[in-house]
C-alpha atoms as a PDB file:
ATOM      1  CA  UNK A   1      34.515  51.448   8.787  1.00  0.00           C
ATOM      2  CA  UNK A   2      35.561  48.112   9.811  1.00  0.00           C
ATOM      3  CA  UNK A   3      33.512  45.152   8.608  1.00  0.00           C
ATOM      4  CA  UNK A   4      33.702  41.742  10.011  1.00  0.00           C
ATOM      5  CA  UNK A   5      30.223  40.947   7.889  1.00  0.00           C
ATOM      6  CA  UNK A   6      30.120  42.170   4.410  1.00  0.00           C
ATOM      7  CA  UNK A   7      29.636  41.035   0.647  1.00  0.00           C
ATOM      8  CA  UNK A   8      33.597  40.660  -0.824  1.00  0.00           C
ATOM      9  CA  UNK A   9      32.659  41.453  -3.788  1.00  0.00           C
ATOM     10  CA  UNK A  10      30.020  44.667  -3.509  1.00  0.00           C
ATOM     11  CA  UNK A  11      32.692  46.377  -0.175  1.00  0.00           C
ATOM     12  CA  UNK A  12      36.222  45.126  -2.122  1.00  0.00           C
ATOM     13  CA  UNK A  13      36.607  44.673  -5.159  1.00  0.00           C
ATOM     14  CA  UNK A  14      33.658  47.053  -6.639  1.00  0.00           C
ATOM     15  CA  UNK A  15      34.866  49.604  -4.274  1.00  0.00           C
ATOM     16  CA  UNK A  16      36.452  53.097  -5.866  1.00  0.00           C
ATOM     17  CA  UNK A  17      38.076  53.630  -3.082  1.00  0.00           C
ATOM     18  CA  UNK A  18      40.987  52.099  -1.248  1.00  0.00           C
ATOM     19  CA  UNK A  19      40.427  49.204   0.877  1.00  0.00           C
ATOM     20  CA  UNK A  20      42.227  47.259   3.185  1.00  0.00           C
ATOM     21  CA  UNK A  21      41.462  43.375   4.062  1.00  0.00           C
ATOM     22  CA  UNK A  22      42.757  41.636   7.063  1.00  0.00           C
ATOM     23  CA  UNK A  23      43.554  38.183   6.237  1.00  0.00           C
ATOM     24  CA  UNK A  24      43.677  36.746  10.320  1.00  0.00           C
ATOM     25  CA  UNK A  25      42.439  34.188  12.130  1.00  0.00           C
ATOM     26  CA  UNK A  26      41.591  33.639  16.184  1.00  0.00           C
ATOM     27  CA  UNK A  27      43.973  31.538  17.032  1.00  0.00           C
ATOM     28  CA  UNK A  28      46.762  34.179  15.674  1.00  0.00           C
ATOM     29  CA  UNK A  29      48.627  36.219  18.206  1.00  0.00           C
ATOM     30  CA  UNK A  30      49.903  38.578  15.974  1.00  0.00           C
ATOM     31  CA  UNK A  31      46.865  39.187  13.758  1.00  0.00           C
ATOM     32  CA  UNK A  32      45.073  39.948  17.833  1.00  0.00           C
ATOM     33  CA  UNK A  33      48.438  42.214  17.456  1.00  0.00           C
ATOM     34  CA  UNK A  34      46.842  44.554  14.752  1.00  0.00           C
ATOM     35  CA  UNK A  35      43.325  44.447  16.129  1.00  0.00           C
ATOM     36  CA  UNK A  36      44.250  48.396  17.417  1.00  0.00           C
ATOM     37  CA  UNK A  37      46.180  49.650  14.525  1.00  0.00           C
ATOM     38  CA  UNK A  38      42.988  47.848  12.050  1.00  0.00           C
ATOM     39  CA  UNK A  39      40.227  49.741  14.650  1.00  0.00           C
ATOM     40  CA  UNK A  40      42.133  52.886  14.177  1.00  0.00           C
ATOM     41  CA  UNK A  41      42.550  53.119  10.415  1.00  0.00           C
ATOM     42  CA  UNK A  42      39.349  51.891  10.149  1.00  0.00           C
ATOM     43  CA  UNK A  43      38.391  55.306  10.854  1.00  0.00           C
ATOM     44  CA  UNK A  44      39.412  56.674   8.318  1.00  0.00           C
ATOM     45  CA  UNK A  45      39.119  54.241   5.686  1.00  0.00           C
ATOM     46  CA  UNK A  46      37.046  51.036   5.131  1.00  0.00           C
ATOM     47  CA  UNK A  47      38.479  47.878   6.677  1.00  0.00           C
ATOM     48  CA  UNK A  48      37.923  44.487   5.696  1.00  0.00           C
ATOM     49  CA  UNK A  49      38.246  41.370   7.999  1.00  0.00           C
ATOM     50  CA  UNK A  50      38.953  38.031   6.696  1.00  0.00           C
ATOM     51  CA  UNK A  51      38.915  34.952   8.572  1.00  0.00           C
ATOM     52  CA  UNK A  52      41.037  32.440   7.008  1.00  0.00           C
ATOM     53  CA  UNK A  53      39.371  29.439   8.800  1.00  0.00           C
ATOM     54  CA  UNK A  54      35.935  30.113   7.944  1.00  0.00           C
ATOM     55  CA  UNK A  55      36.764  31.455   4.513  1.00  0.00           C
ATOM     56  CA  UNK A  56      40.115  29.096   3.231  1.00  0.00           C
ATOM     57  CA  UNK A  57      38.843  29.629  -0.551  1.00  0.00           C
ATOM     58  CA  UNK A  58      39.166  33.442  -0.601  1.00  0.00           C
ATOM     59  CA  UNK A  59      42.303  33.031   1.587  1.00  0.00           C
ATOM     60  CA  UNK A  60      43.727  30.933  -1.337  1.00  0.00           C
ATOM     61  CA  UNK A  61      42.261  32.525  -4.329  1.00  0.00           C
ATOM     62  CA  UNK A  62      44.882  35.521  -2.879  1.00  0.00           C
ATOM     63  CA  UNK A  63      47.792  33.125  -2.040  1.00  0.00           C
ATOM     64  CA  UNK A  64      47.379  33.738   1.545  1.00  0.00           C
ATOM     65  CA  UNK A  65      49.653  31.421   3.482  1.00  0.00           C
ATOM     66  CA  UNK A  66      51.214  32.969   6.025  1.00  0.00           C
ATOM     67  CA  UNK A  67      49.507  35.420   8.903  1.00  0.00           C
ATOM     68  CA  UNK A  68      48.220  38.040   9.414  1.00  0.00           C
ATOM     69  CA  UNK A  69      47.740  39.222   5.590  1.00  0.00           C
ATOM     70  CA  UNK A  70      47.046  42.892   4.827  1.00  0.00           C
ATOM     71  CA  UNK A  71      45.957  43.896   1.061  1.00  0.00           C
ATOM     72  CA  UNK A  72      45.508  46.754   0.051  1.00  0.00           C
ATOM     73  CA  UNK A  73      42.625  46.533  -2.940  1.00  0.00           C
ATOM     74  CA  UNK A  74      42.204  49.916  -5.117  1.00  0.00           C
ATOM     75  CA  UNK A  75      39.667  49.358  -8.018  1.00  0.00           C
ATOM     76  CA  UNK A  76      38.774  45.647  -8.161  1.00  0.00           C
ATOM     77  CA  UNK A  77      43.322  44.805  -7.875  1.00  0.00           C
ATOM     78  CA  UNK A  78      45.452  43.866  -4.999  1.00  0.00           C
ATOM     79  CA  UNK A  79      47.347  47.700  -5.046  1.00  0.00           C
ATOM     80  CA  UNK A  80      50.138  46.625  -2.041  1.00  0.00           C
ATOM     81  CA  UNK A  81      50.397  43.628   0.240  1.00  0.00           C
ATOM     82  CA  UNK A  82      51.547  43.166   3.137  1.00  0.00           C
ATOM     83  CA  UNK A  83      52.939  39.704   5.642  1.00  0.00           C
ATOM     84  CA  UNK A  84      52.967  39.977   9.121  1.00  0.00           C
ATOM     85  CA  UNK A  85      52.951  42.480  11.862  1.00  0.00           C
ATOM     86  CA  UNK A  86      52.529  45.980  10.099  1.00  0.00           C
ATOM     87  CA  UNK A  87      52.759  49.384  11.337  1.00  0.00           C
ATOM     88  CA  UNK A  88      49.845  52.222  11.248  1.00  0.00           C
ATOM     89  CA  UNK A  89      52.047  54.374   9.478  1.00  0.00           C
ATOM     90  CA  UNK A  90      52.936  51.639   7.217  1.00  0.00           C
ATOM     91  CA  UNK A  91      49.011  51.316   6.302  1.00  0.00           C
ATOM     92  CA  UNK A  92      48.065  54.775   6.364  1.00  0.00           C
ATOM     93  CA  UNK A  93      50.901  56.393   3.549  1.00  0.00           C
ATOM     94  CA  UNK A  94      50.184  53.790   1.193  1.00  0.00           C
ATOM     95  CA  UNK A  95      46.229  54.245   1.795  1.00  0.00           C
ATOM     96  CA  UNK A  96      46.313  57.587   1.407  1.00  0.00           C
ATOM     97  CA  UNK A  97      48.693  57.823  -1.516  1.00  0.00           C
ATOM     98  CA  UNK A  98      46.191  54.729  -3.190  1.00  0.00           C
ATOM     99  CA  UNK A  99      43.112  57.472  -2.368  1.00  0.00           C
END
């Protein structure tokens, strides 16, 4: 499931299950990069985007400074992260071994 419009809280950090966030912003050619790799995990598992111009305090609160930003959240706790262009097999071992 990929969610562009969703409650942080309620979808991430209540969430039992693994989830990954997308720290990216429009502007960012290799956050556009991911877009495929994000769409196809997000089959699978429950994807999280983050835009870091529209949302610079939740950006912060997880030290986000460089782009894109992948975390991995598993009960309520930033479980793996992850700076810069990332592969789908990366994404998906740690993701299912986080399940």
């Amino acid at each position: 499931m990929l969610m562009e419009e969703y409650n942080f809280k309620r979808e991430v950090i209540d969430s039992s299950e693994p989830v990954l966030v997308d720290f990216w912003a429009e502007w960012c050619g290799p956050c556009r990069h991911m877009n495929p790799v994000l769409a196809a995990i997000a089959r699978d598992y429950k994807v999280c985007k983050v835009n870091v111009d529209t949302n610079q305090p939740l950006a912060a609160k997880f030290h986000v400074s460089a782009i894109p930003t992948l975390l991995i959240f598993k009960n309520g706790s930033v479980a793996k992260r992850y700076e810069g262009v990332t592969s789908e097999q990366a994404l998906r071992a740690d993701l299912l071994a986080l399940a």
